[in-house]
C-alpha atoms as a PDB file:
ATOM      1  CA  UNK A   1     -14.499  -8.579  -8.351  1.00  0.00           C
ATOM      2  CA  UNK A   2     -13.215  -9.580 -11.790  1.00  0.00           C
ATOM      3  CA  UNK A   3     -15.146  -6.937 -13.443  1.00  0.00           C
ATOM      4  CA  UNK A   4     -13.361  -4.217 -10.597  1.00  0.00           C
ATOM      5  CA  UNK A   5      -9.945  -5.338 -12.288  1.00  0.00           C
ATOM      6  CA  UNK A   6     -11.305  -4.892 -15.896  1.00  0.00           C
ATOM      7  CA  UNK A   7     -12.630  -1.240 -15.006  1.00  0.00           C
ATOM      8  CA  UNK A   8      -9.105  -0.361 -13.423  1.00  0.00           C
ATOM      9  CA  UNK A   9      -7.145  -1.773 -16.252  1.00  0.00           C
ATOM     10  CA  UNK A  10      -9.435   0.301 -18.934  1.00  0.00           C
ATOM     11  CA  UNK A  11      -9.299   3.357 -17.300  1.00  0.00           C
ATOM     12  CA  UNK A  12      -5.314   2.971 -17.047  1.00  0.00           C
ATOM     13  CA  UNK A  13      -5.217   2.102 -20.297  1.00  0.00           C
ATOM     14  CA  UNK A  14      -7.597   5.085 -21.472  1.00  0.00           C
ATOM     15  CA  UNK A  15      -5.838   7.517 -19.343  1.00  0.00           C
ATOM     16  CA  UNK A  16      -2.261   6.792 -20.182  1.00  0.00           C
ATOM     17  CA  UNK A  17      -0.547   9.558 -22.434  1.00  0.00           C
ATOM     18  CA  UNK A  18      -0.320   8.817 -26.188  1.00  0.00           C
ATOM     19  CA  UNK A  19       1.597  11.980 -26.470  1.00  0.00           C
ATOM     20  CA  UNK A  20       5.462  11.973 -27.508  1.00  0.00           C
ATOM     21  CA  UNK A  21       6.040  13.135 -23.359  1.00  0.00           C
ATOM     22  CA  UNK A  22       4.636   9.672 -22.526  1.00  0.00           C
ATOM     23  CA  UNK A  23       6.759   7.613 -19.634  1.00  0.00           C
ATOM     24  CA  UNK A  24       6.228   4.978 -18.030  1.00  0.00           C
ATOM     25  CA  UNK A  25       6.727   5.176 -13.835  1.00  0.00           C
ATOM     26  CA  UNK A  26       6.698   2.754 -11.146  1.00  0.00           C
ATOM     27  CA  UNK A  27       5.961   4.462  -7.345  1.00  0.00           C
ATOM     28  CA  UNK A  28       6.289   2.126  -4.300  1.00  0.00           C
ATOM     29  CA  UNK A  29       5.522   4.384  -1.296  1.00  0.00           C
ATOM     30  CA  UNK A  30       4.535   4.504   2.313  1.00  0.00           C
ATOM     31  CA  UNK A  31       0.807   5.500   3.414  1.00  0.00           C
ATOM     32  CA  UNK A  32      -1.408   5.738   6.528  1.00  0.00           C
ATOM     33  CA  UNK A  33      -5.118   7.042   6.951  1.00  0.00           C
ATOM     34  CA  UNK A  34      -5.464  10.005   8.099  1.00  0.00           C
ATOM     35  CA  UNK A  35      -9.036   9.590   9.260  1.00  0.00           C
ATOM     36  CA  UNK A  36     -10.701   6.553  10.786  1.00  0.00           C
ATOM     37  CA  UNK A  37     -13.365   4.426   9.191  1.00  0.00           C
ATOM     38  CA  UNK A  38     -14.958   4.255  12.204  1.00  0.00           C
ATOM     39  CA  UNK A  39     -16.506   6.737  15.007  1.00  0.00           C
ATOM     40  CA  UNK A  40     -14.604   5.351  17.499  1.00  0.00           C
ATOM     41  CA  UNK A  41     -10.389   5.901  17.865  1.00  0.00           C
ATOM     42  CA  UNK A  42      -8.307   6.947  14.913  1.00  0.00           C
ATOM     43  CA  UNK A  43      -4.423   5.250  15.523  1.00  0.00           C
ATOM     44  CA  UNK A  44      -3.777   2.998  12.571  1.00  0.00           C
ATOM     45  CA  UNK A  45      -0.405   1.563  11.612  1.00  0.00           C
ATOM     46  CA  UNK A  46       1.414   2.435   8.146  1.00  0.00           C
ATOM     47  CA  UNK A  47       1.101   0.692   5.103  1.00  0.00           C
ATOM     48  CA  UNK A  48       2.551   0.103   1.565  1.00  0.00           C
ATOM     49  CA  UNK A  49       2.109  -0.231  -1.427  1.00  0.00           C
ATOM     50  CA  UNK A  50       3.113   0.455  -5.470  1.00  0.00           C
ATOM     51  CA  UNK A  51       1.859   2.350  -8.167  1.00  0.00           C
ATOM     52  CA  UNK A  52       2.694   1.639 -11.900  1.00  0.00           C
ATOM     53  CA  UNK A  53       1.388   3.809 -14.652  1.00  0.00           C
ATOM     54  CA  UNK A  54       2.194   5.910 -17.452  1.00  0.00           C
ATOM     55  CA  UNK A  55       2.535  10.182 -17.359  1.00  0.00           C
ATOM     56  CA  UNK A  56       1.475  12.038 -20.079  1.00  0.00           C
ATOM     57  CA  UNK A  57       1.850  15.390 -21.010  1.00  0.00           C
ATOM     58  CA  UNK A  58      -1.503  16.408 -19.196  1.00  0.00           C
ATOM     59  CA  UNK A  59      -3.385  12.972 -18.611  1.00  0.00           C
ATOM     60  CA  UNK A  60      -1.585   9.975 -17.671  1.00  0.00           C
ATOM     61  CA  UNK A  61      -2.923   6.674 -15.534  1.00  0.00           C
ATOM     62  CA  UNK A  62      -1.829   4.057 -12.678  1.00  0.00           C
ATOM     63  CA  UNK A  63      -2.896   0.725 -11.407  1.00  0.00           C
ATOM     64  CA  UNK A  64      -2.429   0.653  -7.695  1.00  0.00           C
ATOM     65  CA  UNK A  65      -2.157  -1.821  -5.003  1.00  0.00           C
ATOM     66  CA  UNK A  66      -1.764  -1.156  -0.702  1.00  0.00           C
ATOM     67  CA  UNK A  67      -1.919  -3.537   2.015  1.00  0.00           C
ATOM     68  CA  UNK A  68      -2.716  -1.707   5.467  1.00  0.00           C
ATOM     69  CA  UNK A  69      -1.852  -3.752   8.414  1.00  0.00           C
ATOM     70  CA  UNK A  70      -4.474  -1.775  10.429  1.00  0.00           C
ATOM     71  CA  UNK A  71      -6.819   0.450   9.080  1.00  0.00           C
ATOM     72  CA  UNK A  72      -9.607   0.335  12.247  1.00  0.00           C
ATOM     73  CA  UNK A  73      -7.615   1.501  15.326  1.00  0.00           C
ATOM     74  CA  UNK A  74      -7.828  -2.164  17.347  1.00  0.00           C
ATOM     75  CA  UNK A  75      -7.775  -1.155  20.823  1.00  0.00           C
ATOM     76  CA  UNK A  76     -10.759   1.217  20.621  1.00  0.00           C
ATOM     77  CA  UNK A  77     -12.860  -1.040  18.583  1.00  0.00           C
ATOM     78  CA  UNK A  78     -12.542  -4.014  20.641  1.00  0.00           C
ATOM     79  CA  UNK A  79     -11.091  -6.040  17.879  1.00  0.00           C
ATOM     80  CA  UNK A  80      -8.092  -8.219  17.274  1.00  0.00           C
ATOM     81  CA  UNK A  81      -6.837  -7.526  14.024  1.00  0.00           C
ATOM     82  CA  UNK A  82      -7.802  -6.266  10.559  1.00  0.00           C
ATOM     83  CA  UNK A  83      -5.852  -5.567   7.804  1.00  0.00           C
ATOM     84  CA  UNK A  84      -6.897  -3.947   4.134  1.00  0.00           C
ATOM     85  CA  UNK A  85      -5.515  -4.707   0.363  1.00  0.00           C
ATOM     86  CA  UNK A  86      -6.854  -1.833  -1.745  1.00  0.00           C
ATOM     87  CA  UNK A  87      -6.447  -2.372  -5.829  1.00  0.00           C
ATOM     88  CA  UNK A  88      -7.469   0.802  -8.046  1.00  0.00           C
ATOM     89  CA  UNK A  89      -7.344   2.312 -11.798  1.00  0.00           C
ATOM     90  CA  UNK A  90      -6.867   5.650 -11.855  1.00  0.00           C
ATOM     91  CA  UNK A  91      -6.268   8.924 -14.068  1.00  0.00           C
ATOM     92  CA  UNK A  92      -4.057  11.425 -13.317  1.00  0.00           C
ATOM     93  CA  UNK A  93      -4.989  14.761 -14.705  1.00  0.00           C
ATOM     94  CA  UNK A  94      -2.077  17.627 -14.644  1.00  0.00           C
ATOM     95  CA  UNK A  95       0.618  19.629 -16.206  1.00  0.00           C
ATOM     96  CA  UNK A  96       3.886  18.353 -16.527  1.00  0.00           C
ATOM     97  CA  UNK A  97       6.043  21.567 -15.911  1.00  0.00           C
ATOM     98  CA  UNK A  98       9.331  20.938 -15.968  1.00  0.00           C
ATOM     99  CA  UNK A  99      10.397  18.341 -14.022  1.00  0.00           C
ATOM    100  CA  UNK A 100       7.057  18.500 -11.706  1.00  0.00           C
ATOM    101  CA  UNK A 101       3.872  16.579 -12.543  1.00  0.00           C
ATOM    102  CA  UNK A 102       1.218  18.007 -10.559  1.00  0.00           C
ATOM    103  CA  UNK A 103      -2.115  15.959 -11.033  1.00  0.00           C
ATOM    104  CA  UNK A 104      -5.338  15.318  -9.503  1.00  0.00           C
ATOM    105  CA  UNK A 105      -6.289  11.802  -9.249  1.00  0.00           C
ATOM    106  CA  UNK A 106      -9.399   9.529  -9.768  1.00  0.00           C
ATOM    107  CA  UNK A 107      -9.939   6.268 -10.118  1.00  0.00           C
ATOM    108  CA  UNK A 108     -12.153   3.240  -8.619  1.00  0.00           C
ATOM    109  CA  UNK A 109     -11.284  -0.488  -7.476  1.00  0.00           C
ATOM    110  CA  UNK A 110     -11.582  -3.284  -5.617  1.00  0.00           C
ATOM    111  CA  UNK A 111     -10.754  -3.500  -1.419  1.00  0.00           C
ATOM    112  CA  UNK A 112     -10.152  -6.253   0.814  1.00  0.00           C
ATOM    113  CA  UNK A 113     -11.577  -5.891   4.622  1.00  0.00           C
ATOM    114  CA  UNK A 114     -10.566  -8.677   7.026  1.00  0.00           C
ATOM    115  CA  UNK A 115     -11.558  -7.995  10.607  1.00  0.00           C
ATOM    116  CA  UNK A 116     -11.059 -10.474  13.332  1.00  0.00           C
ATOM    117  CA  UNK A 117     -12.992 -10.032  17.006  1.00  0.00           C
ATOM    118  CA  UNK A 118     -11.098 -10.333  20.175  1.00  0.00           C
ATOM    119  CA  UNK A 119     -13.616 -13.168  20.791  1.00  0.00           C
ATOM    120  CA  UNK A 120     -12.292 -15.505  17.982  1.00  0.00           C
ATOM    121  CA  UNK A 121      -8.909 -15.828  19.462  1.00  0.00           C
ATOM    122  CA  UNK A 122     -11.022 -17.826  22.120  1.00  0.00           C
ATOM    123  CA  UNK A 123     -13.366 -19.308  19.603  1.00  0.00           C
ATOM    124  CA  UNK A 124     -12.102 -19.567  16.437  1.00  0.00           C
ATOM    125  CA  UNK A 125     -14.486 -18.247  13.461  1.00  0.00           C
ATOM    126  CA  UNK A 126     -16.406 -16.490  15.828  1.00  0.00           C
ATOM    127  CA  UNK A 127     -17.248 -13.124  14.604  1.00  0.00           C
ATOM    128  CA  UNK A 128     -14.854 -12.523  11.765  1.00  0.00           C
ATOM    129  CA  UNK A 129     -16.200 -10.360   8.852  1.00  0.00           C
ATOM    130  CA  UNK A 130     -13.627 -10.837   5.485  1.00  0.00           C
ATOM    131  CA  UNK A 131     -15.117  -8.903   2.455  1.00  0.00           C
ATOM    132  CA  UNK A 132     -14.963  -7.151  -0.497  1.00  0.00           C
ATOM    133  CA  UNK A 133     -15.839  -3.651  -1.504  1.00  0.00           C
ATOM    134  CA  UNK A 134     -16.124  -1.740  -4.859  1.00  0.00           C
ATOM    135  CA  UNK A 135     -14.446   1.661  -4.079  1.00  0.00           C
ATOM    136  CA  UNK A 136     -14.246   5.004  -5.269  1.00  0.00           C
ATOM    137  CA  UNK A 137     -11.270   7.698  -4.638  1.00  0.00           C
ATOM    138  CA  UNK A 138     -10.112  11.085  -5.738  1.00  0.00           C
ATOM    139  CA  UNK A 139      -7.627  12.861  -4.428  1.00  0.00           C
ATOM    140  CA  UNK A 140      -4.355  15.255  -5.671  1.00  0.00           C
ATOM    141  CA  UNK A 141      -0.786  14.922  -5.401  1.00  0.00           C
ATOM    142  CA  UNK A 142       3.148  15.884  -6.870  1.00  0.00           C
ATOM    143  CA  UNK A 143       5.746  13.710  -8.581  1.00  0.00           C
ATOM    144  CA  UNK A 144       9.181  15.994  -8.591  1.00  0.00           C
ATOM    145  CA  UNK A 145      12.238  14.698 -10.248  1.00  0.00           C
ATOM    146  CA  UNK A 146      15.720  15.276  -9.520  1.00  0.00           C
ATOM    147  CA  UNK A 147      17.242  13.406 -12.671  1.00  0.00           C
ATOM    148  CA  UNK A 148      15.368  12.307 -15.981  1.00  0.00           C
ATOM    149  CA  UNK A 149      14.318   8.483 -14.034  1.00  0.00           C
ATOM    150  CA  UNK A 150      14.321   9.216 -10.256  1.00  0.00           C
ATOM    151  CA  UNK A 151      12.291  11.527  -7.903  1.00  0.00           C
ATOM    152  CA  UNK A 152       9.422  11.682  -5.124  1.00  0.00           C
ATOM    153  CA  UNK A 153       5.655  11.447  -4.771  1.00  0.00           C
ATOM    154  CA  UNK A 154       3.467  12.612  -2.310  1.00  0.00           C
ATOM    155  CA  UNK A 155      -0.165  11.813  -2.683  1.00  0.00           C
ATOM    156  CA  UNK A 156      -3.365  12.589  -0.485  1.00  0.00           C
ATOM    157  CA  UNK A 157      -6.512  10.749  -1.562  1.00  0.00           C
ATOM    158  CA  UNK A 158     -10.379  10.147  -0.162  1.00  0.00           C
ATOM    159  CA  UNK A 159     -11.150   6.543  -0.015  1.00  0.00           C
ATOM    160  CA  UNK A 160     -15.084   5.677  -0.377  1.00  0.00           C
ATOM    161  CA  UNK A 161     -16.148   2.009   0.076  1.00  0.00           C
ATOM    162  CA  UNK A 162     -19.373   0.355  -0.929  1.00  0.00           C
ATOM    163  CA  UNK A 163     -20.536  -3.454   0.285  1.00  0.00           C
ATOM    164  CA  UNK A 164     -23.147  -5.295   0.973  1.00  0.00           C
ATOM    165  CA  UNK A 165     -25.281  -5.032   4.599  1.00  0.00           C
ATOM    166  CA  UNK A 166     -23.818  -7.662   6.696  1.00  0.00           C
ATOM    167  CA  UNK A 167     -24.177  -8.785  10.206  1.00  0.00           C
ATOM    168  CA  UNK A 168     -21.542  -6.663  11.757  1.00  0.00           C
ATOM    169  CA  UNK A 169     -19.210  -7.550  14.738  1.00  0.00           C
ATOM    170  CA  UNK A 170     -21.191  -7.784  17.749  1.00  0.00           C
ATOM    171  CA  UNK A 171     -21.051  -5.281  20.647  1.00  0.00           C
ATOM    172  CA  UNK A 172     -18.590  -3.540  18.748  1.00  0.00           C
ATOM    173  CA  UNK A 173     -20.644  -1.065  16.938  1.00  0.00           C
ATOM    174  CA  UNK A 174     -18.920  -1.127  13.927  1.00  0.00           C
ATOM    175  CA  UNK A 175     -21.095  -0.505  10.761  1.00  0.00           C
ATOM    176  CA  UNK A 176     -18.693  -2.169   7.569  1.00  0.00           C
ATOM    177  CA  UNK A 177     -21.569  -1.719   4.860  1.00  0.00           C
ATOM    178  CA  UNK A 178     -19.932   1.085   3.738  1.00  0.00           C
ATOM    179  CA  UNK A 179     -17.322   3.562   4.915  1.00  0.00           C
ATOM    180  CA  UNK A 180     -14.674   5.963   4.002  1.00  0.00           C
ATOM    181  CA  UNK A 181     -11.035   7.147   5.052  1.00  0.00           C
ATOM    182  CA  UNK A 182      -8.426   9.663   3.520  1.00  0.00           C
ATOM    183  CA  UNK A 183      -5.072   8.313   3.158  1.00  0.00           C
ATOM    184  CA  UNK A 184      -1.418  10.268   2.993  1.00  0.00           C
ATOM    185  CA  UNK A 185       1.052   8.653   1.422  1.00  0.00           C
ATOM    186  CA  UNK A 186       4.853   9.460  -0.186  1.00  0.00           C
ATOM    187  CA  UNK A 187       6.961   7.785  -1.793  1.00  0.00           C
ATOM    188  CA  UNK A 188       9.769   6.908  -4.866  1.00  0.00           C
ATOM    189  CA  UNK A 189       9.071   7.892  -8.030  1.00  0.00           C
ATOM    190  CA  UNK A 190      11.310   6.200 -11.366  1.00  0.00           C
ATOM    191  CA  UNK A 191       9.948   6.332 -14.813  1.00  0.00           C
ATOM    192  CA  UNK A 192      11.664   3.872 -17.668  1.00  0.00           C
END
């Protein structure tokens, strides 16, 4: 996990603008999947999160995190609860054209999956899975600004999430050794 945290905080550091046109941005914003890890169901509840970073001329960077409340729809999966931190380095590759920054993104990190079975609220420990994935993502978005420090963000990216084979949650079906969402999200957008 450490060495997750050292990759995101060289690649913002190696994709932040050294340019003149450098700024620095923070970007709390509101998310949700838009596709389910799993075959079964699709509702999830909104999340949140913040990015902070730096935009360049054409590259800049951001460290990320987002906490998900649910990110595997409950009901359908036969499963109490689960919730998902997500932690990522990324690049951000685009003009700056006029006050618009459009940018594709990619980065990779570290995620938290916590999943709790319905039975464990009768039996407590029994089948809970909490682990740790390296992740990939790419995706695209748009910061616009309405002054020289505030504007929006809106941001679509692919999640991809690699683990280790473990015994997964039984009769539920669920296969956690890897899986993948994409995620919406929008938000603020204030440089300093």
């Amino acid at each position: 996990m450490r060495r997750s945290y050292l990759l995101a905080f060289a690649l913002l550091v190696l994709g932040c603008g050294n340019d003149a046109a450098a700024q620095g941005f923070v970007s709390p914003f509101l998310g949700t999947t838009l596709s389910s890890p799993s075959s079964i169901g699709s509702a999830t509840k909104p999340g949140f999160g913040v990015a902070v970073g730096g935009i360049g001329g054409i590259i800049g960077g951001e460290a990320e995190i987002a906490y998900y409340p649910e990110l595997l729809d409950n009901g359908a999966n036969a499963i109490a609860k689960n919730k998902v931190i997500t932690y990522s380095g990324n690049v951000l590759l685009g003009p700056m054209i006029g006050p618009v920054k459009v940018y594709g993104a990619a980065g990779a990190g570290s995620l938290y999956l916590s999943v709790t079975s319905l039975s464990s609220v009768v039996i407590p420990n029994a089948s809970n899975i909490s682990k740790y994935y390296f992740t990939f993502n790419a995706g695209a978005g748009v910061m616009g600004f309405f002054s020289s420090h505030f504007g929006v963000r809106g941001d679509l990216r692919y999640y991809r999430a690699f683990g280790v084979k473990a015994d997964d949650l039984e009769n539920s079906g669920l296969a956690l050794d890897h899986f993948d969402f994409w995620r919406g999200a929008v938000g603020l957008a204030v440089t300093f």
